[in-house]
N, C-alpha and C. Protein backbone atom coordinates (compact mmCIF):
# COMPACT_ATOMS: atom_id res chain seq x y z
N UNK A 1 238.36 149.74 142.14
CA UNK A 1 237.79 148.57 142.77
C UNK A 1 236.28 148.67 142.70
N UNK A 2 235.63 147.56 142.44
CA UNK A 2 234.09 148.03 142.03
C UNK A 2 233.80 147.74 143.51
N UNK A 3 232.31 148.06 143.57
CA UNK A 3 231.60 147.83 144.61
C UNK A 3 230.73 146.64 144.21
N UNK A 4 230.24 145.73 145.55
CA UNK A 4 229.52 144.62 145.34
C UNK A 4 227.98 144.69 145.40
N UNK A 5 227.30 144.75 144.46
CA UNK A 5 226.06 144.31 144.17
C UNK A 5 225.34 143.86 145.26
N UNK A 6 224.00 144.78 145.69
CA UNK A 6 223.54 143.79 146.86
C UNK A 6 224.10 144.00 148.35
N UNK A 7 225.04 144.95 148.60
CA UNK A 7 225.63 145.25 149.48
C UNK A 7 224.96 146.58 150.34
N UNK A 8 223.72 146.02 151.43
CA UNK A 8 223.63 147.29 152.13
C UNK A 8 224.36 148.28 152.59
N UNK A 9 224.03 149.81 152.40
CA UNK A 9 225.29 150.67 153.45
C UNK A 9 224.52 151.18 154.35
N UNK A 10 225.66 151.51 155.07
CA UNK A 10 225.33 151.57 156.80
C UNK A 10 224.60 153.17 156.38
N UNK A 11 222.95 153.53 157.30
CA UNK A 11 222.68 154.25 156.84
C UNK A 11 223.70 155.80 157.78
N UNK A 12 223.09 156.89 157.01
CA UNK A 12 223.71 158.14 157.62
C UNK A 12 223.01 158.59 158.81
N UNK A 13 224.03 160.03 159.46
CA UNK A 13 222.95 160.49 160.43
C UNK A 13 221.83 161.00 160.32
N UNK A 14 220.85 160.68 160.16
CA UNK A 14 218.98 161.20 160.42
C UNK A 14 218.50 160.46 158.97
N UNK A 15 218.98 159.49 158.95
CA UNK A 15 218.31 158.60 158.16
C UNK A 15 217.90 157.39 159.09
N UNK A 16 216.41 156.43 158.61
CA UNK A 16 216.30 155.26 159.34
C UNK A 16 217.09 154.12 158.62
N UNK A 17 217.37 153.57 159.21
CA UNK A 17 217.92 152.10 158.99
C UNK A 17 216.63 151.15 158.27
N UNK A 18 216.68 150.56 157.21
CA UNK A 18 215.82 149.42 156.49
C UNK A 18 215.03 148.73 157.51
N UNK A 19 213.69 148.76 157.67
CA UNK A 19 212.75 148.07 158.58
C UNK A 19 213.30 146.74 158.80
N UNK A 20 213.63 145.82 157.99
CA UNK A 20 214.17 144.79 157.88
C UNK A 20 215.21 144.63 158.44
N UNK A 21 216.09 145.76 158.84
CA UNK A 21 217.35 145.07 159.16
C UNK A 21 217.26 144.69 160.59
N UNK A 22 217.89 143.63 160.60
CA UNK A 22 218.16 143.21 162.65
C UNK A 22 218.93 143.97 163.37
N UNK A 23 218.12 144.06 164.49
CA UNK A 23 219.06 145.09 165.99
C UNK A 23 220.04 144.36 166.68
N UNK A 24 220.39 145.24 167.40
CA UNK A 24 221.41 145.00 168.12
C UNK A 24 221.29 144.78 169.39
N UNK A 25 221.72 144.26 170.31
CA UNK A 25 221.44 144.80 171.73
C UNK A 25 221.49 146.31 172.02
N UNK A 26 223.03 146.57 171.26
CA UNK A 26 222.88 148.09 171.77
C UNK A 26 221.78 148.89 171.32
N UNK A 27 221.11 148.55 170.03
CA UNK A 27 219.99 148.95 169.30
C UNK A 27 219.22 149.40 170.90
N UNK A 28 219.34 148.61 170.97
CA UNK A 28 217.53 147.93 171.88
C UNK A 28 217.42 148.55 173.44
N UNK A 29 218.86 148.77 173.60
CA UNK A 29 219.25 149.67 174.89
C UNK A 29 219.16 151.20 174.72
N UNK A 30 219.30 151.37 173.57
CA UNK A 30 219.41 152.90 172.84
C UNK A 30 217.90 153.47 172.97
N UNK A 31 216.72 152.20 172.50
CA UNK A 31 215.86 152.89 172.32
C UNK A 31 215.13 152.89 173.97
N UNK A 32 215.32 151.61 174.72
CA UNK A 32 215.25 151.53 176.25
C UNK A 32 215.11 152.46 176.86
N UNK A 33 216.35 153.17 176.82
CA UNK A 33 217.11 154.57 177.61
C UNK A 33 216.06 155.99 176.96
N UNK A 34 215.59 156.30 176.32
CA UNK A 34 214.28 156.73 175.73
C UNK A 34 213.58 157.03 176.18
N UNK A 35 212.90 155.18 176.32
CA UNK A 35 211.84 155.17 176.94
C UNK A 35 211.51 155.52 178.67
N UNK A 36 212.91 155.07 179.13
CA UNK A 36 213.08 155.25 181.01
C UNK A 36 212.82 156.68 180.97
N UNK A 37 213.69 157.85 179.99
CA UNK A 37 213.78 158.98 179.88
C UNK A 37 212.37 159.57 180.19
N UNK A 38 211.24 159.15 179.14
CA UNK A 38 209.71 159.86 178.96
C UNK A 38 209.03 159.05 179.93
N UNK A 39 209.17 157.95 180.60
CA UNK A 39 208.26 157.79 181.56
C UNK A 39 208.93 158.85 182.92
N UNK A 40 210.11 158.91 182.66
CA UNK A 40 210.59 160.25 184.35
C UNK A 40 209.88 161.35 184.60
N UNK A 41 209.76 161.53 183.28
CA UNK A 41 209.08 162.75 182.92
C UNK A 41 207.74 162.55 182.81
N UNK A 42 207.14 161.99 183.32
CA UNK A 42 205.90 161.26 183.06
C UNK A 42 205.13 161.58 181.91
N UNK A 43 205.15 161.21 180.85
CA UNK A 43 204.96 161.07 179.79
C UNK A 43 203.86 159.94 179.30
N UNK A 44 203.90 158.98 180.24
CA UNK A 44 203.19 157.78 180.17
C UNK A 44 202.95 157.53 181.45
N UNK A 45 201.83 156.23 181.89
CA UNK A 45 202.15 155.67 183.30
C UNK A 45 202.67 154.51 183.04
N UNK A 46 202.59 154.11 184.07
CA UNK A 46 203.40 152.40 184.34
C UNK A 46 202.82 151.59 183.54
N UNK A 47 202.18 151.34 183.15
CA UNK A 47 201.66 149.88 182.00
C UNK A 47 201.78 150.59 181.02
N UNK A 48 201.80 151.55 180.52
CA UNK A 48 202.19 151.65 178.95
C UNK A 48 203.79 151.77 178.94
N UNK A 49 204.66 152.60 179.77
CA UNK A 49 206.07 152.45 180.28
C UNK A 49 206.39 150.69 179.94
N UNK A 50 205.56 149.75 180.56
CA UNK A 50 205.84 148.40 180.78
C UNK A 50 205.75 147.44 179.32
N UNK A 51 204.82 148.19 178.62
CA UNK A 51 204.37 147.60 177.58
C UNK A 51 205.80 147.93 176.36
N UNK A 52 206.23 149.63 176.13
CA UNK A 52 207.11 150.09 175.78
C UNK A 52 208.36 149.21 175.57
N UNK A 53 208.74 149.19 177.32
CA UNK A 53 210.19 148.22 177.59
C UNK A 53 209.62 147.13 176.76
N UNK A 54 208.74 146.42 177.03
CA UNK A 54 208.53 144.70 176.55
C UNK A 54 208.68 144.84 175.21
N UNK A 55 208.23 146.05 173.89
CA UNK A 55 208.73 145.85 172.73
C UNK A 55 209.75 146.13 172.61
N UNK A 56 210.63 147.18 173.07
CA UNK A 56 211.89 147.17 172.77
C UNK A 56 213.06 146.14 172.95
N UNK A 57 212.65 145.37 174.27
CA UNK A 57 213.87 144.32 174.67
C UNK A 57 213.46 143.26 173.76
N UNK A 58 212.10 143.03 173.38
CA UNK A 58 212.17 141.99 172.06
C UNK A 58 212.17 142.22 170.68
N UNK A 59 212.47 143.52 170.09
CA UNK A 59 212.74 143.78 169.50
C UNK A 59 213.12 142.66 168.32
N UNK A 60 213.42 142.87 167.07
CA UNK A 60 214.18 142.20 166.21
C UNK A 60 214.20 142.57 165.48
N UNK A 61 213.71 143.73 164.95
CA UNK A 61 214.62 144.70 163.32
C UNK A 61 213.99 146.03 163.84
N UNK A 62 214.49 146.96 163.05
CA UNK A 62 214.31 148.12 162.99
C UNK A 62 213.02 148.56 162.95
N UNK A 63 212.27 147.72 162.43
CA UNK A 63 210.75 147.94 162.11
C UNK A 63 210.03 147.83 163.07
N UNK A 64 210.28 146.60 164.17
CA UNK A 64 209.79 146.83 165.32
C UNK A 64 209.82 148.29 166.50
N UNK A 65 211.41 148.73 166.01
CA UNK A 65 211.94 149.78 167.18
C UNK A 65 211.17 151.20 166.44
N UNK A 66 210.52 150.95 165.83
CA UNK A 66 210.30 152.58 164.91
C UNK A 66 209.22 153.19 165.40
N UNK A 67 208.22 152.14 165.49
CA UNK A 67 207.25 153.21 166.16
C UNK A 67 207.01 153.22 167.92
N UNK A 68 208.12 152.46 168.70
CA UNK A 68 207.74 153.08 169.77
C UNK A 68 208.60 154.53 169.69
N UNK A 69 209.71 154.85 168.81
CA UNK A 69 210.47 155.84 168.80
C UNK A 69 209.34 156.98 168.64
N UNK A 70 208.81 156.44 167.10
CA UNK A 70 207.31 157.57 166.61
C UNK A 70 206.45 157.67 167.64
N UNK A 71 206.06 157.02 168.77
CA UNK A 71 204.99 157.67 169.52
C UNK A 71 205.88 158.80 170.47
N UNK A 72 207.22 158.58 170.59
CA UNK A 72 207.59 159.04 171.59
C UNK A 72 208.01 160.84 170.81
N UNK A 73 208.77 160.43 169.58
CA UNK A 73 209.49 161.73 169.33
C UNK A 73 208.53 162.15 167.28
N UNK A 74 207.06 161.79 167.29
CA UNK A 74 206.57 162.03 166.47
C UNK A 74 207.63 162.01 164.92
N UNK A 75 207.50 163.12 164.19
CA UNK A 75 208.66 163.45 162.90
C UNK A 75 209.97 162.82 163.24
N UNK A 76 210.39 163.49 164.52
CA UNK A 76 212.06 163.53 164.53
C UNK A 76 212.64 162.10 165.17
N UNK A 77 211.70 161.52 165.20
CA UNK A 77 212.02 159.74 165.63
C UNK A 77 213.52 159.19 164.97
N UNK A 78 213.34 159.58 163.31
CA UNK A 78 214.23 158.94 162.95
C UNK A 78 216.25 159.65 163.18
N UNK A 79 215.88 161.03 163.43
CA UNK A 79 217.04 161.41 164.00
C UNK A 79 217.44 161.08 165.33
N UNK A 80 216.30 160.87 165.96
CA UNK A 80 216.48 160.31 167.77
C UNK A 80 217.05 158.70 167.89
N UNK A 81 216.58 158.11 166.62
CA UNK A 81 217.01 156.78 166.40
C UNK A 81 218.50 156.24 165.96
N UNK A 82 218.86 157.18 165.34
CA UNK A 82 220.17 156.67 164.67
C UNK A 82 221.44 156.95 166.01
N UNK A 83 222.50 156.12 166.02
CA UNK A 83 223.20 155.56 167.06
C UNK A 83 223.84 157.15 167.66
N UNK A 84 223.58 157.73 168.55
CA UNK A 84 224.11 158.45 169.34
C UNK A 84 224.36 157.99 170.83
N UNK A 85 224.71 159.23 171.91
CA UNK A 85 225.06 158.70 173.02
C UNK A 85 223.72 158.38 173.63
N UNK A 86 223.78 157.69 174.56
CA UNK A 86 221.93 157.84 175.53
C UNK A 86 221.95 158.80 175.74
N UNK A 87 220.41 159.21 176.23
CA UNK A 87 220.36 160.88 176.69
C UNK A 87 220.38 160.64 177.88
N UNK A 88 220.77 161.76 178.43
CA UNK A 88 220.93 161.61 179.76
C UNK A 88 219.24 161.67 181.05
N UNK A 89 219.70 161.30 181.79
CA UNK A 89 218.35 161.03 182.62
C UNK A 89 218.07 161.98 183.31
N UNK A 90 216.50 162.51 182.88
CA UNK A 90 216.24 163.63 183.53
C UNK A 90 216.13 163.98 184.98
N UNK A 91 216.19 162.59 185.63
CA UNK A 91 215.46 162.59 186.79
C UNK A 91 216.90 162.45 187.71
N UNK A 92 216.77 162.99 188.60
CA UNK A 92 218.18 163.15 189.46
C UNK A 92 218.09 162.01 190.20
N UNK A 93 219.39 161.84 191.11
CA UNK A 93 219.56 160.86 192.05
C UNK A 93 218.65 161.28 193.70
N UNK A 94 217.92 160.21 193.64
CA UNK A 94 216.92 160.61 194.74
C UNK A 94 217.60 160.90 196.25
N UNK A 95 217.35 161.91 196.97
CA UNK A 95 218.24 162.09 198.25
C UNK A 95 217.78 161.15 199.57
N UNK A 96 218.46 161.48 200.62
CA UNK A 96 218.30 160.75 201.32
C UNK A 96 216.89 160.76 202.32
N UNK A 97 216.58 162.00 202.17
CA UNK A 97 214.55 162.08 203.14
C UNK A 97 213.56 161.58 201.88
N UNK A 98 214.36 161.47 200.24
CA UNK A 98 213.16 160.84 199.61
C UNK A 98 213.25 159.19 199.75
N UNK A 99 214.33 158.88 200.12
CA UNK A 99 214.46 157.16 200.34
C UNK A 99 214.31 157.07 201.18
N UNK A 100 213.89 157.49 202.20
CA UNK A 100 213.29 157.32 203.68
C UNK A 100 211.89 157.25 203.63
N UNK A 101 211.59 158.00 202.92
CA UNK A 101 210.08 158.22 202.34
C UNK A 101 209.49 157.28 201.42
N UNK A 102 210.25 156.73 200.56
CA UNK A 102 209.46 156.02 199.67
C UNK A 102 210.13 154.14 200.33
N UNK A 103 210.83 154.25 201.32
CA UNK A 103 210.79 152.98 201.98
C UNK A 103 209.87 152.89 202.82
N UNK A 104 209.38 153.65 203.61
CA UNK A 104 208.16 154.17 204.36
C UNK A 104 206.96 153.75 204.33
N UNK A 105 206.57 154.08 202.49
CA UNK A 105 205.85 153.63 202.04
C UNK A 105 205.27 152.05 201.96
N UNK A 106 206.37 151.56 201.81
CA UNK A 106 206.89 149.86 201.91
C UNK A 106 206.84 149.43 203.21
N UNK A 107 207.27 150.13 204.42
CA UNK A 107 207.81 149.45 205.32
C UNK A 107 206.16 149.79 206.16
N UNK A 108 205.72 150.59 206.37
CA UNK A 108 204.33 150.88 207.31
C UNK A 108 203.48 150.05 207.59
N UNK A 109 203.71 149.21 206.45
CA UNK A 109 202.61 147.69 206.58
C UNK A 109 202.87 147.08 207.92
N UNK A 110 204.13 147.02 208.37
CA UNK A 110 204.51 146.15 209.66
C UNK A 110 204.09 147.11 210.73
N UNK A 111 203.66 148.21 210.63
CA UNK A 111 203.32 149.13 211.92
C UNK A 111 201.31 148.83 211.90
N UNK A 112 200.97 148.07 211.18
CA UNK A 112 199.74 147.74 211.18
C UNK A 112 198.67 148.98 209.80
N UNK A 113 199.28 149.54 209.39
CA UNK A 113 199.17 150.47 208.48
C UNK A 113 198.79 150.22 206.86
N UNK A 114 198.39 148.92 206.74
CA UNK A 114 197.97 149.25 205.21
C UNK A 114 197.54 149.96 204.56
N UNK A 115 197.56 150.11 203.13
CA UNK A 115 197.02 151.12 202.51
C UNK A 115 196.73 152.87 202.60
N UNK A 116 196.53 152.66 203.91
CA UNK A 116 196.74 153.92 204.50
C UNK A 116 197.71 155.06 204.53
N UNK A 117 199.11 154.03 204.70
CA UNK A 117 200.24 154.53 204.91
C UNK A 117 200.76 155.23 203.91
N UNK A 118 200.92 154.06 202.36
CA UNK A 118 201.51 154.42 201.12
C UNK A 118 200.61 155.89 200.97
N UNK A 119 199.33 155.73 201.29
CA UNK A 119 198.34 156.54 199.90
C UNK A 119 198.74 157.92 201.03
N UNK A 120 199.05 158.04 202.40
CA UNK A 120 199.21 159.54 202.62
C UNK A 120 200.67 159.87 201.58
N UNK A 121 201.53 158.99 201.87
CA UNK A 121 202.93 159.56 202.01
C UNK A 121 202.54 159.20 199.61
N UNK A 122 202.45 158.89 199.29
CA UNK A 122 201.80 159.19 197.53
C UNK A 122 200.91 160.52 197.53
N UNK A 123 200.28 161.33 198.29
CA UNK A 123 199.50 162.50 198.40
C UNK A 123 200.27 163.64 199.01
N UNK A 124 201.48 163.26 199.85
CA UNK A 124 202.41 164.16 200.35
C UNK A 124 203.58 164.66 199.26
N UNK A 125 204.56 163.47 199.89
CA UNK A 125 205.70 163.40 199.17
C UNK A 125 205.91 162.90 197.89
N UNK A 126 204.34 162.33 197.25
CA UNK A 126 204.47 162.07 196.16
C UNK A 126 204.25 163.16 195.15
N UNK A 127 203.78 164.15 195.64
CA UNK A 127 203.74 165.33 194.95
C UNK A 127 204.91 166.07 194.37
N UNK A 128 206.21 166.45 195.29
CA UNK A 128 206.81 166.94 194.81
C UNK A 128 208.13 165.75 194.42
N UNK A 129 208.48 164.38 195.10
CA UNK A 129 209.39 163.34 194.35
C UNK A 129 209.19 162.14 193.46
N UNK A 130 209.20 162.02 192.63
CA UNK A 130 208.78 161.32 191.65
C UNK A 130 209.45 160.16 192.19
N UNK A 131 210.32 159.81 192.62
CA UNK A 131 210.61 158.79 193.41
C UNK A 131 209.77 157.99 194.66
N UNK A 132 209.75 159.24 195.19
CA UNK A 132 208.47 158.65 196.10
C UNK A 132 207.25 158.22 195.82
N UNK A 133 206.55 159.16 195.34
CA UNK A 133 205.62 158.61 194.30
C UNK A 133 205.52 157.03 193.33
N UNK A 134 206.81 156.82 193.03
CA UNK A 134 206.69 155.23 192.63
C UNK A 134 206.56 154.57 192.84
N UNK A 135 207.45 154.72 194.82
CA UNK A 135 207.56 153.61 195.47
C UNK A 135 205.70 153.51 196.10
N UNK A 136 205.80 154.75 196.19
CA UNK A 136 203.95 154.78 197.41
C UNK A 136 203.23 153.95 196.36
N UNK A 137 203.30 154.40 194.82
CA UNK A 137 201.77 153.62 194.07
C UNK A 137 201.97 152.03 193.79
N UNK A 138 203.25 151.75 193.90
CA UNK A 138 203.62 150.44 193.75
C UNK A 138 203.13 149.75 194.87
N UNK A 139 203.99 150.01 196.41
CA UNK A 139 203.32 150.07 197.35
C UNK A 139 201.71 149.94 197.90
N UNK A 140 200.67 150.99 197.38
CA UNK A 140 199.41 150.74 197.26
C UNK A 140 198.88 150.02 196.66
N UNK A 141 198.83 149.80 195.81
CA UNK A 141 198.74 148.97 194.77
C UNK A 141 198.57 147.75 195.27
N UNK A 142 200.16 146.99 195.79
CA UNK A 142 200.15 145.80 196.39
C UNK A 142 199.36 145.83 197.49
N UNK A 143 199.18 146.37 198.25
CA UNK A 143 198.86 146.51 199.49
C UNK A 143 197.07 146.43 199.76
N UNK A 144 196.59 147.15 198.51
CA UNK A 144 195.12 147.18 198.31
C UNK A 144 195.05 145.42 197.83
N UNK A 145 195.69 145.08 196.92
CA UNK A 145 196.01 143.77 196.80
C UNK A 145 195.39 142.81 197.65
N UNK A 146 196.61 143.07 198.27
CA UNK A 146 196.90 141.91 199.68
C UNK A 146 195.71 142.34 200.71
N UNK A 147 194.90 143.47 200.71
CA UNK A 147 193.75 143.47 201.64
C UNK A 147 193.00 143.24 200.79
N UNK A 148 192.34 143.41 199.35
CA UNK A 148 191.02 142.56 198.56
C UNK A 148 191.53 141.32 198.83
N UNK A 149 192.19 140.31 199.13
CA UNK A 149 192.79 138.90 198.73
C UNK A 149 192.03 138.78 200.57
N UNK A 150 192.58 139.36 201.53
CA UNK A 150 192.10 139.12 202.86
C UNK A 150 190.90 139.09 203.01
N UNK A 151 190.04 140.11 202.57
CA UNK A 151 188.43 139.92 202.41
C UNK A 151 188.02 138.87 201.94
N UNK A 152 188.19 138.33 200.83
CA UNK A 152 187.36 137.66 199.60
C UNK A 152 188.40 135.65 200.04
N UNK A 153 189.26 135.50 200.29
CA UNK A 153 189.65 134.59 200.72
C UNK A 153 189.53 133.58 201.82
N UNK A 154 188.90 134.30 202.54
CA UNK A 154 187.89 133.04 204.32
C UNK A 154 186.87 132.99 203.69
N UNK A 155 185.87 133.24 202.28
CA UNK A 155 184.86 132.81 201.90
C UNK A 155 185.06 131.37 201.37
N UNK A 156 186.30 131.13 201.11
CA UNK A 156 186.96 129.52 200.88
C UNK A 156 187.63 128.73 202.37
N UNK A 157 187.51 127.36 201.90
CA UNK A 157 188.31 126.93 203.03
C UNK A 157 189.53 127.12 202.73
N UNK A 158 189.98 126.44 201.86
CA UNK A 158 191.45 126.81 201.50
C UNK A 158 191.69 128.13 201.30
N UNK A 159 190.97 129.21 201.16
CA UNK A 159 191.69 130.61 201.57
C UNK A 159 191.65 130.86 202.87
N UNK A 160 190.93 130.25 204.25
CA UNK A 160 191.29 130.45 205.46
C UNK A 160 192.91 129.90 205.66
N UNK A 161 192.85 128.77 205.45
CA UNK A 161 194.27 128.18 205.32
C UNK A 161 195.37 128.97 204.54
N UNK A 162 195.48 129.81 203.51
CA UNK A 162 196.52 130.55 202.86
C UNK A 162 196.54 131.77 203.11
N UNK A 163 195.64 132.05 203.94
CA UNK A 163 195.65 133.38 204.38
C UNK A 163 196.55 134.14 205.12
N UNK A 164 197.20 133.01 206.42
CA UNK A 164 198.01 133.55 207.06
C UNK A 164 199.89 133.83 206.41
N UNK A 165 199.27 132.71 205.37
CA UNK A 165 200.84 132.35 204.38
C UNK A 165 200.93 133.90 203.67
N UNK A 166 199.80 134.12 202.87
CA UNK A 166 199.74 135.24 202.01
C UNK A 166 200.77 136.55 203.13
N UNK A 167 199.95 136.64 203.95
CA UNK A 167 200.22 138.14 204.85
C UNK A 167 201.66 138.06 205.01
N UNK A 168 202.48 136.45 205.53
CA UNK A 168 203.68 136.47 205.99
C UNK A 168 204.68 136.90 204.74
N UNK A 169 204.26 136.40 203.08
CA UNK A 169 205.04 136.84 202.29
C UNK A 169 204.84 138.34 201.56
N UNK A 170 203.62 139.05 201.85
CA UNK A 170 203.36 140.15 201.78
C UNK A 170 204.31 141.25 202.87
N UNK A 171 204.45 140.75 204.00
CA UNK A 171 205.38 141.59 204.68
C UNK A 171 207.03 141.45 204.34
N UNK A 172 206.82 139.95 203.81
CA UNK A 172 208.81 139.89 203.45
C UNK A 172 208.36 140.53 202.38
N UNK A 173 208.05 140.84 201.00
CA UNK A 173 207.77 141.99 200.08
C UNK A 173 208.02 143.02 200.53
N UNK A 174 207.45 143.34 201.56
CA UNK A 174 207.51 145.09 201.36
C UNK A 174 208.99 145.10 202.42
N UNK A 175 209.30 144.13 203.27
CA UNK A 175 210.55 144.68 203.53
C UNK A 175 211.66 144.61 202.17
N UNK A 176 211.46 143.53 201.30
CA UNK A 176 211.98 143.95 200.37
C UNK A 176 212.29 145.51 199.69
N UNK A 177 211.07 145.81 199.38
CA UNK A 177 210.41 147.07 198.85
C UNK A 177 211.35 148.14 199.81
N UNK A 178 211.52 147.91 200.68
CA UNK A 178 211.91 148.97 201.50
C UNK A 178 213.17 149.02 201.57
N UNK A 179 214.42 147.77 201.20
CA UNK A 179 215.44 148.10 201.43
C UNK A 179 215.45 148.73 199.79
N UNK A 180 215.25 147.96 198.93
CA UNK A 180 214.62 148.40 198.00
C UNK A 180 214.89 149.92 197.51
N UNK A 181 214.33 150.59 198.19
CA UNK A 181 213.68 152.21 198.08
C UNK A 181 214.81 152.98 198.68
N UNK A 182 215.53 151.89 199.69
CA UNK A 182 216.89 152.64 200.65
C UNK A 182 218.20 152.52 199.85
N UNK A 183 218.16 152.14 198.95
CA UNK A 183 219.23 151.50 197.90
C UNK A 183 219.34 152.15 196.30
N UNK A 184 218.04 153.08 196.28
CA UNK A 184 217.96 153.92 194.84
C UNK A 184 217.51 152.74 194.05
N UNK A 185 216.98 151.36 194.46
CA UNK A 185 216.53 150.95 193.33
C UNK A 185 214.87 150.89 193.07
N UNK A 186 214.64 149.62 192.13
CA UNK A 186 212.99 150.14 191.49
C UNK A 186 212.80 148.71 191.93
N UNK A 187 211.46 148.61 192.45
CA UNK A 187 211.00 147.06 192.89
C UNK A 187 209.40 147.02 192.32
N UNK A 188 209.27 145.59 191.78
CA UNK A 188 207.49 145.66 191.52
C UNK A 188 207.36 144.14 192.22
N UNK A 189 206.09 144.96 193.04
CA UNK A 189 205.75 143.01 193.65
C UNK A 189 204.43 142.65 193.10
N UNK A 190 205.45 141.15 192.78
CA UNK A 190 204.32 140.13 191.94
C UNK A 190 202.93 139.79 192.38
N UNK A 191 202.22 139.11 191.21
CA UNK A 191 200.79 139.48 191.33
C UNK A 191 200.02 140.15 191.75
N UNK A 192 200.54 141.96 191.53
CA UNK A 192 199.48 142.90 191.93
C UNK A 192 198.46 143.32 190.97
N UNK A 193 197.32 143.63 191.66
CA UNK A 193 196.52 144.16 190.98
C UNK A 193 196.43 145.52 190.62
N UNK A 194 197.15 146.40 189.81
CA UNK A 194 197.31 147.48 190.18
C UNK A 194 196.31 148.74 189.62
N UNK A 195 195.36 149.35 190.36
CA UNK A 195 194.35 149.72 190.26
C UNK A 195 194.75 150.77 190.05
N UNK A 196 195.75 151.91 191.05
CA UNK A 196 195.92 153.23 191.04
C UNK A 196 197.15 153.16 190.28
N UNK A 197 196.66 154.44 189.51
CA UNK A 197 197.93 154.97 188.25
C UNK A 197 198.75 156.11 188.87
């Protein structure tokens, strides 16, 4: 039986796949899972982590997925690339005094505590849980936010007027944030300015 002319083959193990060819979802989850992997390990911070995800989920051929693989695994990219299982996640399941802690972080705002609060418990417990640590800089972050926005906003009339709006949805945020943090999941609140890495 001949073979047909023109007929790509599926490539082997530790070969790349044709720049050209189109991904998959699972493609795109493969290389995802990667990337979650080297930011645990902090490898990157959060905006390049962010930038990472954003090429991979839009992805559309192989050519796109190649070099976030190459920044990550230099030479051996293309063996890290070809379809295996995900790797597994380095980072353990966070216990229960680190989700207390990194809701903490979130929740202190209502004890009159801005900024203050996150950046001890990010200098404490962010030292030794990387969990905590996410929630505190996310946390600060917003929080430095929402107090530059309080300063610089009664210099307008209409920021005297949105001012009190701002604070009320800044606190439903961080209770968000906080069940959030009590739940093992990851929360980012919108329009922060996020200064600390």
């Amino acid at each position: 039986m001949a073979i047909m002319a023109g007929v790509p083959k599926t490539p082997g193990p530790g070969q790349a796949p044709p720049a050209h060819l189109r991904v998959t979802n699972q493609d795109r989850e493969h290389v995802v899972e990667h990337v979650k992997v080297a930011y645990a390990e902090g490898r990157f911070d959060e905006l390049e982590f962010d930038d990472r995800l954003e090429r991979a989920m839009t992805a559309r051929t192989h050519g796109d997925l190649m070099p976030i693989m190459s920044e990550l695994y230099g030479t051996q990219a293309v063996a890290r690339l070809s379809p295996l299982p995900p790797p597994v996640r380095s980072e353990r399941a966070p216990e229960s005094n680190e989700r207390l802690g990194a809701a903490a972080a979130h929740l202190l705002v209502l004890l009159g505590i801005p900024v203050v609060g996150p950046l001890i418990l990010l200098l404490t417990g962010g030292k030794t849980s990387p969990y905590i640590r996410r929630h505190a800089l996310e946390a600060l972050n917003f929080q430095i936010t929402l107090v530059g926005a309080s300063v610089l906003l009664p210099l307008t009339i209409i920021g005297v007027v949105l001012l009190p709006v701002i604070w009320v949805v800044g606190i439903v945020l961080a209770i968000v944030g906080g069940v959030s943090a009590l739940s093992e999941g990851t929360f980012r609140y919108p329009m922060t300015i996020r200064l600390v890495k």
